[in-house]
Protein backbone atom coordinates (compact mmCIF):
# COMPACT_ATOMS: atom_id res chain seq x y z
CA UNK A 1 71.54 88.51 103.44
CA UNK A 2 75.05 88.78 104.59
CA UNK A 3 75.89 90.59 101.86
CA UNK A 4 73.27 93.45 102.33
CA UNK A 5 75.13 94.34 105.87
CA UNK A 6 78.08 94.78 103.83
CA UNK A 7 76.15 97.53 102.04
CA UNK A 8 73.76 98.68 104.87
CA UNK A 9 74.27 102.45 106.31
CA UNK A 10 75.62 100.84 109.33
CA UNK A 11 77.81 98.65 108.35
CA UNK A 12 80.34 99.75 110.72
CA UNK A 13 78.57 100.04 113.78
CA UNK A 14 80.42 97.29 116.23
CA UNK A 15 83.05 96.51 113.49
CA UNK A 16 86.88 96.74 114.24
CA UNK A 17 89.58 97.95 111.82
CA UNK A 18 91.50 94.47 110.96
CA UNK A 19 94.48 94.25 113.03
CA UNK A 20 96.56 93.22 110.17
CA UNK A 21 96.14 92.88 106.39
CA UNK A 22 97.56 91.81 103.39
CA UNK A 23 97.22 94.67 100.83
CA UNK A 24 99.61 95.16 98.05
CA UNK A 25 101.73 92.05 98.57
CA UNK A 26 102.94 93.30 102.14
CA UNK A 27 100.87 93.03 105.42
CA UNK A 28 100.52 95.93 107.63
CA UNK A 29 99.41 96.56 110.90
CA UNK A 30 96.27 98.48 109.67
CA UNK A 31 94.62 99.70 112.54
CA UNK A 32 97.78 101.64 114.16
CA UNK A 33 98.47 102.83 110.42
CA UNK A 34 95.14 104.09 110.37
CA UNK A 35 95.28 105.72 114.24
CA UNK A 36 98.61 107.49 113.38
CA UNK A 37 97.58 108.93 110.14
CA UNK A 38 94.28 110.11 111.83
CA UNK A 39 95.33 111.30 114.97
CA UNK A 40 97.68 113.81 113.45
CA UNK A 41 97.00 117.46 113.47
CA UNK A 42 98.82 118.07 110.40
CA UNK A 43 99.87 115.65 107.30
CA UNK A 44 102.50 116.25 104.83
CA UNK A 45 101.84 115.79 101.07
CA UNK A 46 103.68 112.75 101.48
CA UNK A 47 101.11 111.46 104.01
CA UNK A 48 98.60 112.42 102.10
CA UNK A 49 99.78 110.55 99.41
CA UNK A 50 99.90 107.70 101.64
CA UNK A 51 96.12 107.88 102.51
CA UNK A 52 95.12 108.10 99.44
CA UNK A 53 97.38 105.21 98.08
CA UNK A 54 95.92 102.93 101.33
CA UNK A 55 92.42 104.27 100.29
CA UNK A 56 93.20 102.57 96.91
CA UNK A 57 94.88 99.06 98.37
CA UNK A 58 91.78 98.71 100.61
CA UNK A 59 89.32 99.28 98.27
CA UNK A 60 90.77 96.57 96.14
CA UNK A 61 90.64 94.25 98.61
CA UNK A 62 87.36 94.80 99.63
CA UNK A 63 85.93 94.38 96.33
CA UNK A 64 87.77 91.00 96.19
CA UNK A 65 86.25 90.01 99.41
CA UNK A 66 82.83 90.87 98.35
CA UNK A 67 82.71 88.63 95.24
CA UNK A 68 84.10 86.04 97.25
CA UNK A 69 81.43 86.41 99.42
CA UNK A 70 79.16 86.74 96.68
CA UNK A 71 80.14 83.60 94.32
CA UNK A 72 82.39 81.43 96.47
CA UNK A 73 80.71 78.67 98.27
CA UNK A 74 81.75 78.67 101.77
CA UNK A 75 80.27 77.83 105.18
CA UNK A 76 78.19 79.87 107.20
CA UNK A 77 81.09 80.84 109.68
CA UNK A 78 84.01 81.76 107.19
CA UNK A 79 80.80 84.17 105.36
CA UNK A 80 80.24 85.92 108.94
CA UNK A 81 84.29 86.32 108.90
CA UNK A 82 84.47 87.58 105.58
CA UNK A 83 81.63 90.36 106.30
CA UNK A 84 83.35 91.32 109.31
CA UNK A 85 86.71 91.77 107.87
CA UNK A 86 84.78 93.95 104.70
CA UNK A 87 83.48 95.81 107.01
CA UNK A 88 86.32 96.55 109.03
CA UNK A 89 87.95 97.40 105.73
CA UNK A 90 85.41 99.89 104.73
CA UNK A 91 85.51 101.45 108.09
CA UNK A 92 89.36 101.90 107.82
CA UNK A 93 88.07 103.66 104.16
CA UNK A 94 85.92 105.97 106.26
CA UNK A 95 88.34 107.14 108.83
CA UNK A 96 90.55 107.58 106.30
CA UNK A 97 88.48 109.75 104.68
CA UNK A 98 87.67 112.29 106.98
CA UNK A 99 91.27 112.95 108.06
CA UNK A 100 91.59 116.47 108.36
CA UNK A 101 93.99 118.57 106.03
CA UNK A 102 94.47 121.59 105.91
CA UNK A 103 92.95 122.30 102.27
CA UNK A 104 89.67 120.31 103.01
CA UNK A 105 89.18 122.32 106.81
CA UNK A 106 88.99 125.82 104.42
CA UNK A 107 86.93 124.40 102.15
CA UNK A 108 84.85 123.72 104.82
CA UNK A 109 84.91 126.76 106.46
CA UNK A 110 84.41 128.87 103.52
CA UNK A 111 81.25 126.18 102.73
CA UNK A 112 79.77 127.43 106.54
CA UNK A 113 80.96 130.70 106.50
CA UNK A 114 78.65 130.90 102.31
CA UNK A 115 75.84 129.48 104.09
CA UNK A 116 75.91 132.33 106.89
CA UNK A 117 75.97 134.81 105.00
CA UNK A 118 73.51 133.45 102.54
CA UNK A 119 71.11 132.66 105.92
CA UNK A 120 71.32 136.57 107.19
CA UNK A 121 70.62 137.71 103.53
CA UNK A 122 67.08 135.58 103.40
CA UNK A 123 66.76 137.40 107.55
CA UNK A 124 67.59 140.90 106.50
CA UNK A 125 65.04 140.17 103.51
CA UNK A 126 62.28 138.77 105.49
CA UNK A 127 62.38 141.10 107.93
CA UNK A 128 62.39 143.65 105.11
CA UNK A 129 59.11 142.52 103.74
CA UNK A 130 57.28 142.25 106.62
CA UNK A 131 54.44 145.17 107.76
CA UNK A 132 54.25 147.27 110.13
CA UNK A 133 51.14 146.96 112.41
């Protein structure tokens, strides 16, 4: 059962980035890494880089975690702690994720900007076929 929140659509809803983490052999203060690479308006390719390299070292450990969690035996309490750090860890995934750059914000806007145009095509048509009373 405690596994299933780890996979639920909510998982993160009350969870906390961990404070600090051992990823890669080195711990890190992972929720101010994850605050300053988010809260930037612009990232370098090095940055980038560094997302996607933290993206990697989290993932890891939360797979590690979850077959732990999944084969270990282990009380009741250290499960609940091990779900909570997961989840914390796949929330730091998610922010990560949607950091903005500037590559992703045109694909974006050339994604909404299709869809308008696409939108007043299927208007101009309708209104095209419709009859005059």
């Amino acid at each position: 059962m405690l596994l299933s929140r780890v996979h639920s659509l909510v998982y993160w809803v009350g969870m906390l980035i961990p404070e600090h983490e051992l990823l890669g052999g080195s711990e890190i203060d992972l929720r101010e890494v994850v605050y300053n690479l988010t809260s930037k308006d612009h990232l370098t390719s090095e940055e980038v880089a560094q997302i996607n390299e933290l993206i990697r070292l989290i993932k890891d450990k939360e797979r590690v975690l979850e077959k732990r969690l999944a084969h270990d035996p282990m009380t009741l309490d250290s499960a609940k702690a091990m779900v909570e750090e997961t989840c914390g860890l796949l929330r730091a995934i998610e922010e990560l994720r949607t950091v903005e750059t500037s590559e992703k914000a045109e694909f974006r806007k050339a994604d909404v900007i299709s869809r308008l145009d696409d939108a007043r095509r299927w208007q101009r048509f309708v209104e095209s076929t419709k009859m005059a009373p």
